[in-house]
PDB file of N, CA and C in Angstrom:
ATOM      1  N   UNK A   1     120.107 116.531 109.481  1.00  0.00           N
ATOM      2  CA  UNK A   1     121.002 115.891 108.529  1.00  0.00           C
ATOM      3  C   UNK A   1     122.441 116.352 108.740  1.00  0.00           C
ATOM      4  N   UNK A   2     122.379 117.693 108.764  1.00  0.00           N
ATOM      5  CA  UNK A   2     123.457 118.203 109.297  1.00  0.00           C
ATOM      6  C   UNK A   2     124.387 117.421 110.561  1.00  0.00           C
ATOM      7  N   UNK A   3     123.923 117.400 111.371  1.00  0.00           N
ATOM      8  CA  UNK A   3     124.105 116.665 113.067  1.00  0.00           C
ATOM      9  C   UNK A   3     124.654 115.618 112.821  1.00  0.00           C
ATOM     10  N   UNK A   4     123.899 115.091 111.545  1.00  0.00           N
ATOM     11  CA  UNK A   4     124.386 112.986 111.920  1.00  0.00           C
ATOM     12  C   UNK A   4     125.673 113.213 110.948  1.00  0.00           C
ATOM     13  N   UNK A   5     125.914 114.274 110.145  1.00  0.00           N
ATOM     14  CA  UNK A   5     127.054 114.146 109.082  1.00  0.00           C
ATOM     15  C   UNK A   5     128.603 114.617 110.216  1.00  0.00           C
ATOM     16  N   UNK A   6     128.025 115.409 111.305  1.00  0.00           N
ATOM     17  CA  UNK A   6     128.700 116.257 111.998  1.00  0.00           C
ATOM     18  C   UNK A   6     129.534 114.510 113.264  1.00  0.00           C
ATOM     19  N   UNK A   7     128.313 114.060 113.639  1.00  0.00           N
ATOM     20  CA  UNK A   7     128.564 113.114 114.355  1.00  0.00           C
ATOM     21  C   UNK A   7     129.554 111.686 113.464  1.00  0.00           C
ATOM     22  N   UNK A   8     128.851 111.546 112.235  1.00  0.00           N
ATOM     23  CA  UNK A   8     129.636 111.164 111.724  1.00  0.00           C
ATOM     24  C   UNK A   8     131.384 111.046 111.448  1.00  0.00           C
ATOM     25  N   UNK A   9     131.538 112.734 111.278  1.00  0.00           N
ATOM     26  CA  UNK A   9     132.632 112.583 111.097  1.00  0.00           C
ATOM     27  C   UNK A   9     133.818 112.334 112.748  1.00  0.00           C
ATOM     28  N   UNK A  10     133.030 113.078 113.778  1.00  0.00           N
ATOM     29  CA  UNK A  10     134.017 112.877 114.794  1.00  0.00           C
ATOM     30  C   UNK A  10     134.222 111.142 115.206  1.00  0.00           C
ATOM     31  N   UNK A  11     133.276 110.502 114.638  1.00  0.00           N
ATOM     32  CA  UNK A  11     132.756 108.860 115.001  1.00  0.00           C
ATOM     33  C   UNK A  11     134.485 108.938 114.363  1.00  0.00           C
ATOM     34  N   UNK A  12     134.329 109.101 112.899  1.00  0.00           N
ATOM     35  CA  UNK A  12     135.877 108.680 112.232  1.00  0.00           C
ATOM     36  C   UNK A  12     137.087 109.420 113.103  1.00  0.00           C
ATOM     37  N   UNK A  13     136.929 110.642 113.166  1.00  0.00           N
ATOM     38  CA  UNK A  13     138.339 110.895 113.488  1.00  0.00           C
ATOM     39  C   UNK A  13     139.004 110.408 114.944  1.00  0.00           C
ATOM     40  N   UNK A  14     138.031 110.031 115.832  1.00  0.00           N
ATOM     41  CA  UNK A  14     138.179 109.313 117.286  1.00  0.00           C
ATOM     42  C   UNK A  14     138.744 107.626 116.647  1.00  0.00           C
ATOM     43  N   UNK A  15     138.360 106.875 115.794  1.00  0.00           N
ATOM     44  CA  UNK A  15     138.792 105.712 115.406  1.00  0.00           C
ATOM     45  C   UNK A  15     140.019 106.351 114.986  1.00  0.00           C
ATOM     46  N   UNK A  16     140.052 107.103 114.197  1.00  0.00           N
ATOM     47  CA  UNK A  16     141.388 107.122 113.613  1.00  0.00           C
ATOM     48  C   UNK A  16     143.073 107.718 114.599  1.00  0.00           C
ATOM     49  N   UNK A  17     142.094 108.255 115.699  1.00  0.00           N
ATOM     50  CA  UNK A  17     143.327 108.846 116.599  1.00  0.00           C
ATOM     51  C   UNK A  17     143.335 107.593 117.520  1.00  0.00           C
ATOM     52  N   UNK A  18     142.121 107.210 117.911  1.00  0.00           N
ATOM     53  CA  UNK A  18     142.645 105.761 118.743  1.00  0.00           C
ATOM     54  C   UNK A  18     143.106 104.575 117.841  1.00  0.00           C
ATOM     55  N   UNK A  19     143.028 104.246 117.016  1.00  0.00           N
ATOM     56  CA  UNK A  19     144.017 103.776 115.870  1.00  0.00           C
ATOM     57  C   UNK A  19     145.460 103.643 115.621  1.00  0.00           C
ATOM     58  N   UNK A  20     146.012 105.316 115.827  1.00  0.00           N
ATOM     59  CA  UNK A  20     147.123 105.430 116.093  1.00  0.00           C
ATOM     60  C   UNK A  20     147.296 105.418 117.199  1.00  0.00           C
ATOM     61  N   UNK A  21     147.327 105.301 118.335  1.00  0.00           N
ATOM     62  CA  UNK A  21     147.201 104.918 119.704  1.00  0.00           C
ATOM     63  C   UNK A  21     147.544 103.265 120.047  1.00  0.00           C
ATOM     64  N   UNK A  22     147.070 102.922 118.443  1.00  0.00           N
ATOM     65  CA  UNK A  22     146.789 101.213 119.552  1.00  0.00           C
ATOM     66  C   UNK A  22     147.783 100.831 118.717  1.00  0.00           C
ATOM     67  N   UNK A  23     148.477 101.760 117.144  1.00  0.00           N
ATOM     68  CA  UNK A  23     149.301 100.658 116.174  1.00  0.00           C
ATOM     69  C   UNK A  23     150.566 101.063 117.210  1.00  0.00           C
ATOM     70  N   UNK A  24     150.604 102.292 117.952  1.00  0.00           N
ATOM     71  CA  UNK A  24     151.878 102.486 118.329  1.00  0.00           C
ATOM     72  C   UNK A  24     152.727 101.591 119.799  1.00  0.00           C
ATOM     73  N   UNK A  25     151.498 101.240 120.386  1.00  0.00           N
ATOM     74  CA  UNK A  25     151.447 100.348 121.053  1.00  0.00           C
ATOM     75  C   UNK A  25     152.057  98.766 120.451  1.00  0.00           C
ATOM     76  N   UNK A  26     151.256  98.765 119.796  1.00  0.00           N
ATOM     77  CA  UNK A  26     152.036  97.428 118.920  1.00  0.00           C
ATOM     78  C   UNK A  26     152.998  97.091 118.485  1.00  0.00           C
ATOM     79  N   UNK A  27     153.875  98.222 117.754  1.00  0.00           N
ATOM     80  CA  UNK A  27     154.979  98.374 117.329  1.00  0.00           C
ATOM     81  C   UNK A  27     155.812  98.623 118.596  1.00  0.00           C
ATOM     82  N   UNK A  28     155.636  99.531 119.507  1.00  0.00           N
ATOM     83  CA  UNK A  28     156.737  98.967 120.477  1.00  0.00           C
ATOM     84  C   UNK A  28     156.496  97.483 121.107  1.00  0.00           C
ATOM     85  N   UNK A  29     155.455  96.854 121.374  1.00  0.00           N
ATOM     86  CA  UNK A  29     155.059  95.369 121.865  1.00  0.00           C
ATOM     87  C   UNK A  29     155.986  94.516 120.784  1.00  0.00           C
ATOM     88  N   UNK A  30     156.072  94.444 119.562  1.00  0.00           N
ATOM     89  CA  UNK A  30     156.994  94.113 118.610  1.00  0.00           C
ATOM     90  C   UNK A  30     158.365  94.092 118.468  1.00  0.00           C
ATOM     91  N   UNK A  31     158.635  95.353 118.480  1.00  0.00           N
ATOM     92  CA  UNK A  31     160.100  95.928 118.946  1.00  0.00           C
ATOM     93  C   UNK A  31     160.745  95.129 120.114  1.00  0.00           C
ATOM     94  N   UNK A  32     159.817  95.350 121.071  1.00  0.00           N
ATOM     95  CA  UNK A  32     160.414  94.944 122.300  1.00  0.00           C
ATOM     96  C   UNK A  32     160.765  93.141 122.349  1.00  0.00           C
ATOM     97  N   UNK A  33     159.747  92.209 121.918  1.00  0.00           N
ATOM     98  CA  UNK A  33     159.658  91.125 121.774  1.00  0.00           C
ATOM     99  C   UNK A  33     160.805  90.660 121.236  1.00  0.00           C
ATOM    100  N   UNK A  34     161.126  91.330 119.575  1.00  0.00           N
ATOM    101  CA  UNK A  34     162.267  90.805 118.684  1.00  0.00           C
ATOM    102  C   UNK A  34     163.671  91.467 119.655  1.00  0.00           C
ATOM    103  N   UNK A  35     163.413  92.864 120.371  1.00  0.00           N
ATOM    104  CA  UNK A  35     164.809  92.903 121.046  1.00  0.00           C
ATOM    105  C   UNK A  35     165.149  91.758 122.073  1.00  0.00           C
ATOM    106  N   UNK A  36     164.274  90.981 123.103  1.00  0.00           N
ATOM    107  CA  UNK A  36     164.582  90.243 123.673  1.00  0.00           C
ATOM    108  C   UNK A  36     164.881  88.947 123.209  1.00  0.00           C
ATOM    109  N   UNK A  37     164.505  88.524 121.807  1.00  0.00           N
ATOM    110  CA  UNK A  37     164.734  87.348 121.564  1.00  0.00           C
ATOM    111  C   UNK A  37     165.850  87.843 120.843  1.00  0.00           C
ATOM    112  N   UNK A  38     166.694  88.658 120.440  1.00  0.00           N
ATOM    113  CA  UNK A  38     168.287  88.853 119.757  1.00  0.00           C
ATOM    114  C   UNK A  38     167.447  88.790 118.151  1.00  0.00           C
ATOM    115  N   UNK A  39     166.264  88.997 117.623  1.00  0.00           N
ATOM    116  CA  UNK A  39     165.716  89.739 116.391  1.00  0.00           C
ATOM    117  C   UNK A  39     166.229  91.222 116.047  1.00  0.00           C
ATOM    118  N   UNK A  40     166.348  91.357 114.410  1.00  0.00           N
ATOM    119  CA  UNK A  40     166.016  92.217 114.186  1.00  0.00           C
ATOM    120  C   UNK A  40     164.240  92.529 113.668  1.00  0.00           C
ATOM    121  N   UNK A  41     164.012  93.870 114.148  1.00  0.00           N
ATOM    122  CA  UNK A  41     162.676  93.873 113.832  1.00  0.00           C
ATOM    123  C   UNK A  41     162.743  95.242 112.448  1.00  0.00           C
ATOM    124  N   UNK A  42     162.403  94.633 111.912  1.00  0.00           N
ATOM    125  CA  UNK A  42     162.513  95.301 110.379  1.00  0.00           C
ATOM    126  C   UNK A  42     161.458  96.198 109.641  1.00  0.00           C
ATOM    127  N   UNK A  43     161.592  97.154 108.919  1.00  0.00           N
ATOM    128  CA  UNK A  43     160.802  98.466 109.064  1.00  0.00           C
ATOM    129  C   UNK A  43     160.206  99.342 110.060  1.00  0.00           C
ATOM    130  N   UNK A  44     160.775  98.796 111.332  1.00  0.00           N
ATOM    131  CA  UNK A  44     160.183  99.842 112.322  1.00  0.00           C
ATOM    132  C   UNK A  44     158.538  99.903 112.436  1.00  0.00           C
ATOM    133  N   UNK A  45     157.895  99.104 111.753  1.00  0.00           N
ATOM    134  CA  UNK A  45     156.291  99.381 111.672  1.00  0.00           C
ATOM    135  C   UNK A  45     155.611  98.214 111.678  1.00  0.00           C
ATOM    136  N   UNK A  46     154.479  98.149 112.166  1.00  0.00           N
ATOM    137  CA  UNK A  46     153.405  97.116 111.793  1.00  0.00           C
ATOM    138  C   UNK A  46     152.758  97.490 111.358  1.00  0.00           C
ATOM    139  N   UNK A  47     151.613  96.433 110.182  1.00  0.00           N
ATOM    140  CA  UNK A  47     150.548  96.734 109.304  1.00  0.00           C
ATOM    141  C   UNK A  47     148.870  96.112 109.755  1.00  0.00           C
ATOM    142  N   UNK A  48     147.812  96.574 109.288  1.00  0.00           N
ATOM    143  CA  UNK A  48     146.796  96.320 110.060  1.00  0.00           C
ATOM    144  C   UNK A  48     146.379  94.930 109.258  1.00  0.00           C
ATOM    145  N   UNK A  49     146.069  93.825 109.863  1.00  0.00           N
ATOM    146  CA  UNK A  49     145.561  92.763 109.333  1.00  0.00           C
ATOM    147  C   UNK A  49     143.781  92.835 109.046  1.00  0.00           C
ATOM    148  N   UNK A  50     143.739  92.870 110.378  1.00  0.00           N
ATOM    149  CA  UNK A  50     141.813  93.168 110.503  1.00  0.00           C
ATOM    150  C   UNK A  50     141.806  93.778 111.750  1.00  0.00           C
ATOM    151  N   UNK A  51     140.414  94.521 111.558  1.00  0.00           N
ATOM    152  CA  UNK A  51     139.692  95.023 112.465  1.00  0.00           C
ATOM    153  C   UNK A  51     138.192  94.768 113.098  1.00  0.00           C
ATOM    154  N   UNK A  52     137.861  94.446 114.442  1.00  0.00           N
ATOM    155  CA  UNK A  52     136.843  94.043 114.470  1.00  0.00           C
ATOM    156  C   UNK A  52     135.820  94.207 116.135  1.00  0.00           C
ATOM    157  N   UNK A  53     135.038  94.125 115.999  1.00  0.00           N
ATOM    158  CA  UNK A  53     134.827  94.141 117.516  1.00  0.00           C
ATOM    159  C   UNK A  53     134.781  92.613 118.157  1.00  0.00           C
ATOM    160  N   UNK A  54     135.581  92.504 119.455  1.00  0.00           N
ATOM    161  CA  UNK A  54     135.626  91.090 120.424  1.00  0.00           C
ATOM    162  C   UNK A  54     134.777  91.985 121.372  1.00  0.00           C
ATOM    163  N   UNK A  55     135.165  90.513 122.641  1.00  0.00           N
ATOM    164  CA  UNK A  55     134.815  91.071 124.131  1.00  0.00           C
ATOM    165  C   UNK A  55     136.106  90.613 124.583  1.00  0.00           C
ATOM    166  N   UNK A  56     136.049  91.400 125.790  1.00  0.00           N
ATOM    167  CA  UNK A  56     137.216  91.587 126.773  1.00  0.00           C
ATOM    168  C   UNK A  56     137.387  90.520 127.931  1.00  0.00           C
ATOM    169  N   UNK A  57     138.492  90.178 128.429  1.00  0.00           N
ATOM    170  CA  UNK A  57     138.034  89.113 129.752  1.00  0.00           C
ATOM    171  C   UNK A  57     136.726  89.585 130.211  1.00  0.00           C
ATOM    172  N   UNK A  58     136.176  90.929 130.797  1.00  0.00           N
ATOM    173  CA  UNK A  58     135.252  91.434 131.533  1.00  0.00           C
ATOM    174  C   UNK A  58     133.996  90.965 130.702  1.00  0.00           C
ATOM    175  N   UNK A  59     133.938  91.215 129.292  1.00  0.00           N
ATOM    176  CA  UNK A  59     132.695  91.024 128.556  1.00  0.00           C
ATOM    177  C   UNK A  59     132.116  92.080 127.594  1.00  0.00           C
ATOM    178  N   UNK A  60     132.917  92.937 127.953  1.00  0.00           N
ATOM    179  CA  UNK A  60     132.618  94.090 127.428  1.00  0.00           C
ATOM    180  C   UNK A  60     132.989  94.413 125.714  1.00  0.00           C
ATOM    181  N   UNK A  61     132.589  94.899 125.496  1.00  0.00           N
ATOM    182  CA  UNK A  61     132.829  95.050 123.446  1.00  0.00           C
ATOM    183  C   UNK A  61     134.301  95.943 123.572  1.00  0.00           C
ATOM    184  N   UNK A  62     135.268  96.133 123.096  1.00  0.00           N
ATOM    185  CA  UNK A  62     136.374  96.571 122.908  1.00  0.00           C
ATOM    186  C   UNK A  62     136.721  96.087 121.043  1.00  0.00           C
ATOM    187  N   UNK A  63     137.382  97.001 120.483  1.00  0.00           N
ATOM    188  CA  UNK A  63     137.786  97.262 119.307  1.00  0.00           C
ATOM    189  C   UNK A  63     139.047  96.225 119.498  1.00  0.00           C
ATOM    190  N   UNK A  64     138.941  95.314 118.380  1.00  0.00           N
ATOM    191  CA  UNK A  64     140.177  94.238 118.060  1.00  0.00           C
ATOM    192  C   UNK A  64     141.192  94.326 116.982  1.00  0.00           C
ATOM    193  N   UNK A  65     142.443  94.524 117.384  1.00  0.00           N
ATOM    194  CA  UNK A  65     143.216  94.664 116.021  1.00  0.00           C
ATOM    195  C   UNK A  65     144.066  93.835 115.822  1.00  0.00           C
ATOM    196  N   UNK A  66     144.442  93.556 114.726  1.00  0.00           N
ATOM    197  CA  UNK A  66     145.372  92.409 114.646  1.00  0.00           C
ATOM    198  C   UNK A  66     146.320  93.154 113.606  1.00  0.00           C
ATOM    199  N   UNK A  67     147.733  92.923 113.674  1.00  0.00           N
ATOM    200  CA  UNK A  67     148.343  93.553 112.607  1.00  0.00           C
ATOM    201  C   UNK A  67     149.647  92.926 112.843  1.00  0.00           C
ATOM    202  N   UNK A  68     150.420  92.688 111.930  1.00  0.00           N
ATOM    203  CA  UNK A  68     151.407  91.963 111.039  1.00  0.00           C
ATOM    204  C   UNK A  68     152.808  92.464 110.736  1.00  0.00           C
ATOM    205  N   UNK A  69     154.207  92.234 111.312  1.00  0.00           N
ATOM    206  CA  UNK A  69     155.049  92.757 111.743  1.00  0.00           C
ATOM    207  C   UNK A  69     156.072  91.490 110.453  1.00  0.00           C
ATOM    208  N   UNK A  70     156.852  92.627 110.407  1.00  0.00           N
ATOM    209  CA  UNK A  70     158.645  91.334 109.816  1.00  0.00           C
ATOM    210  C   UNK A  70     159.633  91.519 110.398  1.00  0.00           C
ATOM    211  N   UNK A  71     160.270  90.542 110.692  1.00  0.00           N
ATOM    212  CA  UNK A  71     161.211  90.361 111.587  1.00  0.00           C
ATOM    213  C   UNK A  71     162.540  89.417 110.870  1.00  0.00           C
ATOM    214  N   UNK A  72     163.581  89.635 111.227  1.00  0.00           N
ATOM    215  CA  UNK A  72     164.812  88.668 110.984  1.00  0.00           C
ATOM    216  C   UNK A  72     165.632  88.114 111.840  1.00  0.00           C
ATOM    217  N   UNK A  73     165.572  86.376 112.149  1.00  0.00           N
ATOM    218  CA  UNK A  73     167.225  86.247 112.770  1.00  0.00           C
ATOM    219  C   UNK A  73     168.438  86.418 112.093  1.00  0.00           C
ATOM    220  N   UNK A  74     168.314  86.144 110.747  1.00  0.00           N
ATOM    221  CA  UNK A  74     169.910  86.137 110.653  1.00  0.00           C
ATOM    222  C   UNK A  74     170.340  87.301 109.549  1.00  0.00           C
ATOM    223  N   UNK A  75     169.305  88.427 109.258  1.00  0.00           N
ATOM    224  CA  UNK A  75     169.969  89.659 108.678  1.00  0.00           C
ATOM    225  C   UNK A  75     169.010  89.301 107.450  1.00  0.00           C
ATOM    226  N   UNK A  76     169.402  87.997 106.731  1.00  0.00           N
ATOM    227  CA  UNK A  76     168.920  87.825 105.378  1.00  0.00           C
ATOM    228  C   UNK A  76     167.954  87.804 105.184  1.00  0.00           C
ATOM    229  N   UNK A  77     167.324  87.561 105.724  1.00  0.00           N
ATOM    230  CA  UNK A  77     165.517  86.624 105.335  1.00  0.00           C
ATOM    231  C   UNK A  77     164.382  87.767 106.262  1.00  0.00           C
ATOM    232  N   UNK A  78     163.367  87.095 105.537  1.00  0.00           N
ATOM    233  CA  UNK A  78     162.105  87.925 106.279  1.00  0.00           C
ATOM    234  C   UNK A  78     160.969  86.681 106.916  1.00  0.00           C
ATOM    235  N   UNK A  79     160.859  86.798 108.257  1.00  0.00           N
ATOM    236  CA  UNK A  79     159.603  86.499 108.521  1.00  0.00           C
ATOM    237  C   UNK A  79     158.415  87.062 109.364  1.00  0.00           C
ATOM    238  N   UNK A  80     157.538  86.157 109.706  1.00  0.00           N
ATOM    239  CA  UNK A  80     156.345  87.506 109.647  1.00  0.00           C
ATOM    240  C   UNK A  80     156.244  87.164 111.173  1.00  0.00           C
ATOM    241  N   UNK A  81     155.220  87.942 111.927  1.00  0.00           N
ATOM    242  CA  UNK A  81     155.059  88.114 113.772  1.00  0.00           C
ATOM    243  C   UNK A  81     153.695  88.784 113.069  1.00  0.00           C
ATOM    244  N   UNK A  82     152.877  88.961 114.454  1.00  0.00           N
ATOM    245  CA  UNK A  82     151.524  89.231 114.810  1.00  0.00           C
ATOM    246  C   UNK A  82     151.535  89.728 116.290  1.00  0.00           C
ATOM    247  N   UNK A  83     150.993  90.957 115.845  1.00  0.00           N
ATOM    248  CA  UNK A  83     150.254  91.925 117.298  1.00  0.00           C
ATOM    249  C   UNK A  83     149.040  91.875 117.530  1.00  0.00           C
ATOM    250  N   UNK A  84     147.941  91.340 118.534  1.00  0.00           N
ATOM    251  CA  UNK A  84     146.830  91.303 118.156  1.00  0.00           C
ATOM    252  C   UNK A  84     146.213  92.051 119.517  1.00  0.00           C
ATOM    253  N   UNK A  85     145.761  93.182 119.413  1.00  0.00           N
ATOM    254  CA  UNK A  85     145.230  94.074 120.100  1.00  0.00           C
ATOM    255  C   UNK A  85     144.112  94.241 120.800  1.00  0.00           C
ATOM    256  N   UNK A  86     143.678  94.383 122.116  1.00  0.00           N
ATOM    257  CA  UNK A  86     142.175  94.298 122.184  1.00  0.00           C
ATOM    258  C   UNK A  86     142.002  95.503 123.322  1.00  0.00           C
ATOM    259  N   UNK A  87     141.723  96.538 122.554  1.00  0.00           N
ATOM    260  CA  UNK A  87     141.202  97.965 122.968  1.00  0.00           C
ATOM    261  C   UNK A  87     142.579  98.449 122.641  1.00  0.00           C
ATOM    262  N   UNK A  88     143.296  99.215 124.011  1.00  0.00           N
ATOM    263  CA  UNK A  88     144.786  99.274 124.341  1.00  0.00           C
ATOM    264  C   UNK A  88     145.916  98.487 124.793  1.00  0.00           C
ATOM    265  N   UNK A  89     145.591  97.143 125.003  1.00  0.00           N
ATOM    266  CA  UNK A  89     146.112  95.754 125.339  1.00  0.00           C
ATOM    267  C   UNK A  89     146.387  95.156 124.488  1.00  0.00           C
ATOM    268  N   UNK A  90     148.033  94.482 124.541  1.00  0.00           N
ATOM    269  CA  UNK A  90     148.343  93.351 123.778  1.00  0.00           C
ATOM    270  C   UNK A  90     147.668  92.089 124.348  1.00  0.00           C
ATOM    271  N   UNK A  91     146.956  91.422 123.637  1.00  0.00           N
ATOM    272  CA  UNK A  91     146.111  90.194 123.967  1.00  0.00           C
ATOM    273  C   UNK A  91     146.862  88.928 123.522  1.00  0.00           C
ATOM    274  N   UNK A  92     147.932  89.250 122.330  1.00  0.00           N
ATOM    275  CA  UNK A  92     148.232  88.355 121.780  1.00  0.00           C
ATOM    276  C   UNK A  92     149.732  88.384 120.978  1.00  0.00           C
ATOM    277  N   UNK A  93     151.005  87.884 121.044  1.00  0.00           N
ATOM    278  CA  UNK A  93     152.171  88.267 120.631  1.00  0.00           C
ATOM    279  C   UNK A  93     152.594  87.073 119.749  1.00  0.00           C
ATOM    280  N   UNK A  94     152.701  86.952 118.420  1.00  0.00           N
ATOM    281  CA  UNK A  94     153.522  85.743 118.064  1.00  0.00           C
ATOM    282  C   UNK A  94     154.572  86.083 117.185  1.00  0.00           C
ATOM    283  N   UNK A  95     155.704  85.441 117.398  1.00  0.00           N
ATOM    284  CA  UNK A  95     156.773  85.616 116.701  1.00  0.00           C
ATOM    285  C   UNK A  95     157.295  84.129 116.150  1.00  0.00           C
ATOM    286  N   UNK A  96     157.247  84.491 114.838  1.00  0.00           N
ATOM    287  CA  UNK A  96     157.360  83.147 114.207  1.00  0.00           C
ATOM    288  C   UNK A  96     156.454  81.931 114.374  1.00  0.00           C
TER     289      UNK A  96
END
């Protein structure tokens, strides 16, 4: 009982360090996107939409994230962008 509580917890803390691994990835994939299109990209952060398991071009199961960015052209306004992650790969970039 011990073992599976033990296994348990490293199960979480490996999601949670590759987690931060994959949001930080995103947020520069974000960053970078709104710098080339003359965006500002606003709060410096993205948020997690969902999480889930896909497959990969190869086929393979990889952890899917999708998470949700704000951005501005003209200073005033807010709109929203999407990072959508699959393992350590941006799979998916939309802005506006």
């Amino acid at each position: 009982m011990e073992l599976a509580g033990l296994i348990v917890l490293l199960l979480l803390g490996w999601l949670w360090y590759d987690s931060l691994n994959a949001r930080e990835i995103a947020v520069r994939a974000a960053k970078g996107a709104c710098e080339s299109e003359n965006l500002l990209f606003l709060d410096d952060t993205v948020g997690i939409r969902s999480l889930k398991l896909a497959r990969n071009g190869e086929g393979r199961v990889q952890l899917q994230r999708a998470y949700d960015f704000e951005f501005s052209d003209t200073g005033n306004n807010r709109l929203r962008g999407s990072v959508v992650m699959l393992g350590k790969r941006v799979a998916l970039l939309n802005i506006g």
